[in-house]
N, C-alpha and C. Protein backbone atom coordinates (compact mmCIF):
# COMPACT_ATOMS: atom_id res chain seq x y z
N UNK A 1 33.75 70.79 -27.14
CA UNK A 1 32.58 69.97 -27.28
C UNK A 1 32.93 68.65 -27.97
N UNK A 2 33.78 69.01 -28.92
CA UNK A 2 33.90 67.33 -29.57
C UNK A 2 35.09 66.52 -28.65
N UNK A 3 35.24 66.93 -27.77
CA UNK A 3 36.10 66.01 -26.73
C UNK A 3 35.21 65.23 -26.01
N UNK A 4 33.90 65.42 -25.42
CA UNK A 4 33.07 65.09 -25.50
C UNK A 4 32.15 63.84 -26.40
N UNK A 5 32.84 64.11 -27.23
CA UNK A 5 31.99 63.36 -28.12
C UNK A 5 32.89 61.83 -28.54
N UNK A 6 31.74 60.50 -28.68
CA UNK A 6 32.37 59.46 -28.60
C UNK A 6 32.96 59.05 -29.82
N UNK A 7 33.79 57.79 -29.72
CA UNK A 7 35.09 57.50 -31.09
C UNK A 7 34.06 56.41 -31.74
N UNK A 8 33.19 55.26 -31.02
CA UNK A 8 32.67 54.16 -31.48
C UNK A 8 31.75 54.71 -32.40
N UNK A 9 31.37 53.69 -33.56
CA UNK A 9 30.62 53.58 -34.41
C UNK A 9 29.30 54.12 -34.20
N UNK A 10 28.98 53.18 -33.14
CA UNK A 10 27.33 53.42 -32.81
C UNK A 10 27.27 54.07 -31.43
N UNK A 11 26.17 54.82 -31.68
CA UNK A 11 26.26 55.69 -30.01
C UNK A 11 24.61 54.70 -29.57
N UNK A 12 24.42 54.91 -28.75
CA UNK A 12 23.10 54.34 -27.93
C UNK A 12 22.88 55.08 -26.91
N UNK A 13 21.11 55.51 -26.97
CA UNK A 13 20.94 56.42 -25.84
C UNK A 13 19.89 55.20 -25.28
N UNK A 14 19.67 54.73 -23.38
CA UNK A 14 18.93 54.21 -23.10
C UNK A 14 18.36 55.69 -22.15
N UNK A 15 17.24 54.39 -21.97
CA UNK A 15 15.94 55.47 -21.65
C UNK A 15 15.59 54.44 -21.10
N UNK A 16 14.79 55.13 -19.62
CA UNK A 16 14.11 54.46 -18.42
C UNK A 16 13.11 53.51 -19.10
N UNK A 17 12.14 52.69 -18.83
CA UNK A 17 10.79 51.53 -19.36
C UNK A 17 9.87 52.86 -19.51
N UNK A 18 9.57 53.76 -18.20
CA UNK A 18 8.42 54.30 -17.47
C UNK A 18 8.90 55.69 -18.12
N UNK A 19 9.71 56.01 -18.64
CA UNK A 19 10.74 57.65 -19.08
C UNK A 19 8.70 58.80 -19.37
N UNK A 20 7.95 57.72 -20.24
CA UNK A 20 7.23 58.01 -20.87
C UNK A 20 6.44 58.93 -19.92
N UNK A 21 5.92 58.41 -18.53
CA UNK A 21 5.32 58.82 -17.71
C UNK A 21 5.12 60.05 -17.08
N UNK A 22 6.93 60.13 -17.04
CA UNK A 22 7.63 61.34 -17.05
C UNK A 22 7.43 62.75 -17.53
N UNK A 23 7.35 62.33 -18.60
CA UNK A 23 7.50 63.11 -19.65
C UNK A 23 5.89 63.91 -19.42
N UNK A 24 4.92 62.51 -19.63
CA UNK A 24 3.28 63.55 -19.21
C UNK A 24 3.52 63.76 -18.36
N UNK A 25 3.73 63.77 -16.96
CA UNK A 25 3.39 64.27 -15.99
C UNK A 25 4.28 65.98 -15.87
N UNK A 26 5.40 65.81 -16.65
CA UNK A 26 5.92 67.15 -16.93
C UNK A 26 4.98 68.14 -17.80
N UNK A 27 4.58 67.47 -19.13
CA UNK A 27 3.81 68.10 -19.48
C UNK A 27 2.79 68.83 -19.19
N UNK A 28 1.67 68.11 -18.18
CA UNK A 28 0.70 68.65 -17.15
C UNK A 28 1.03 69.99 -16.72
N UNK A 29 2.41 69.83 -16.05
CA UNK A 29 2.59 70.50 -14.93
C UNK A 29 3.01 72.21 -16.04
N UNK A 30 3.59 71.55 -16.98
CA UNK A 30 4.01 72.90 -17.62
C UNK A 30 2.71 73.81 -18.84
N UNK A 31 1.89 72.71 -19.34
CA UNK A 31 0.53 72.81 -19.77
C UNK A 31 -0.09 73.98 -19.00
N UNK A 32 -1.00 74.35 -20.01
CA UNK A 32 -2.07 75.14 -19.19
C UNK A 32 -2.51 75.01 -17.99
N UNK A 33 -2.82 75.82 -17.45
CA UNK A 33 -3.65 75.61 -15.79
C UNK A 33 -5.15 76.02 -15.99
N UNK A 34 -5.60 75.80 -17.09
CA UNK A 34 -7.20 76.20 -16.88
C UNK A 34 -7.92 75.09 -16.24
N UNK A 35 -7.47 73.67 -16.64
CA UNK A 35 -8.32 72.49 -15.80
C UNK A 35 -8.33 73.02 -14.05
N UNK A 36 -6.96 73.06 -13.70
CA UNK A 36 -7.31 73.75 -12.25
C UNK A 36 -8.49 74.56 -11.60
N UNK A 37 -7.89 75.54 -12.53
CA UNK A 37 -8.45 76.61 -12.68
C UNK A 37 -9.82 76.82 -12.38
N UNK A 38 -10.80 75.72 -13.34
CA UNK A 38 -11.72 75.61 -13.23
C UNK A 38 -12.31 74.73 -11.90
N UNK A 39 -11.24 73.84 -11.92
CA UNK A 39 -11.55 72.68 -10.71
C UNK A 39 -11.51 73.82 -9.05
N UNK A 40 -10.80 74.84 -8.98
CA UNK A 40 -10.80 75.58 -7.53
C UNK A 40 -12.32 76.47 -8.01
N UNK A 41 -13.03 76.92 -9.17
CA UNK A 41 -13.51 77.21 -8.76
C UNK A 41 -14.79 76.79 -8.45
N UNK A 42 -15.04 75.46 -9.12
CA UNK A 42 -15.68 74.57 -8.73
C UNK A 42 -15.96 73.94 -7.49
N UNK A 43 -14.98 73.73 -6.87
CA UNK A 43 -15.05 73.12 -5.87
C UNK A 43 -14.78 74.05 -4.23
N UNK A 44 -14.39 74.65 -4.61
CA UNK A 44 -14.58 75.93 -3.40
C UNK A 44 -15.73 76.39 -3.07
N UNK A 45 -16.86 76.70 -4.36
CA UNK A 45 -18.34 77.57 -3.70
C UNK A 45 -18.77 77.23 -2.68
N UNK A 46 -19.25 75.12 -2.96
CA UNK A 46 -19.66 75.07 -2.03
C UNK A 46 -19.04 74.14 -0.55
N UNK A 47 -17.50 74.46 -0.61
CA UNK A 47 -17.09 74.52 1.08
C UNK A 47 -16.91 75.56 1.30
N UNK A 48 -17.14 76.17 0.69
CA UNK A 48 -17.46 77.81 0.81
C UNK A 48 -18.59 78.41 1.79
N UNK A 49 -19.70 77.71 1.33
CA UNK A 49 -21.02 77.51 1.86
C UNK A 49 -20.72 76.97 2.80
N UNK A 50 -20.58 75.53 3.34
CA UNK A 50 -20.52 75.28 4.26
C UNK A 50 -19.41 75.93 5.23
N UNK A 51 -18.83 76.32 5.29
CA UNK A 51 -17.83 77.08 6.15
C UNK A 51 -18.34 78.61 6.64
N UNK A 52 -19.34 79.18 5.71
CA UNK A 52 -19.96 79.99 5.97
C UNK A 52 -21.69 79.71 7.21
N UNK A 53 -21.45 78.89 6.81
CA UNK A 53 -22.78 78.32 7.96
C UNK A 53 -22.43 78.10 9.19
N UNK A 54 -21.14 77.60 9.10
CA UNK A 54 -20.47 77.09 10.97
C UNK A 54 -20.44 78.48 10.98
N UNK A 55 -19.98 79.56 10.79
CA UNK A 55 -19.65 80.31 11.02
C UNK A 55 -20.75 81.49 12.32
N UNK A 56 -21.93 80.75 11.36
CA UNK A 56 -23.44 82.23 11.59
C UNK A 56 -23.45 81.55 13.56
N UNK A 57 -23.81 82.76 13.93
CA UNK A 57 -24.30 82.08 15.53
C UNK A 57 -25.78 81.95 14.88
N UNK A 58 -25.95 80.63 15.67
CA UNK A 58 -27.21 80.14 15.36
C UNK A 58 -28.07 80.34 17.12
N UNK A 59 -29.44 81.07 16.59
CA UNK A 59 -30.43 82.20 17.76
C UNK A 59 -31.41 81.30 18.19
């Protein structure tokens, strides 16, 4: 490991402008899933409904 490792004084780590962005959008993804969660079941009832209506033969 320390072969690896540099001889100069100062080390410097750069990092992307946008790195930041990154980083939330990782977070999200590894974060809870209850916002989803809630959002499918929200939003399913009613194409739910409607998908159930094409469905009926209409007499």
């Amino acid at each position: 490991m320390k072969a690896r490792c540099t001889t100069g004084k100062e080390r410097r780590i750069t990092r992307w402008a946008h790195e930041h962005l990154i980083e939330a959008a990782r977070a999200r993804l590894i974060g809870p899933t209850e916002p989803m969660t809630i959002r499918r079941g929200t939003v399913a009832h009613p194409f739910g409904t409607i998908k159930a209506g094409w469905a009926r033969p209409t007499s």
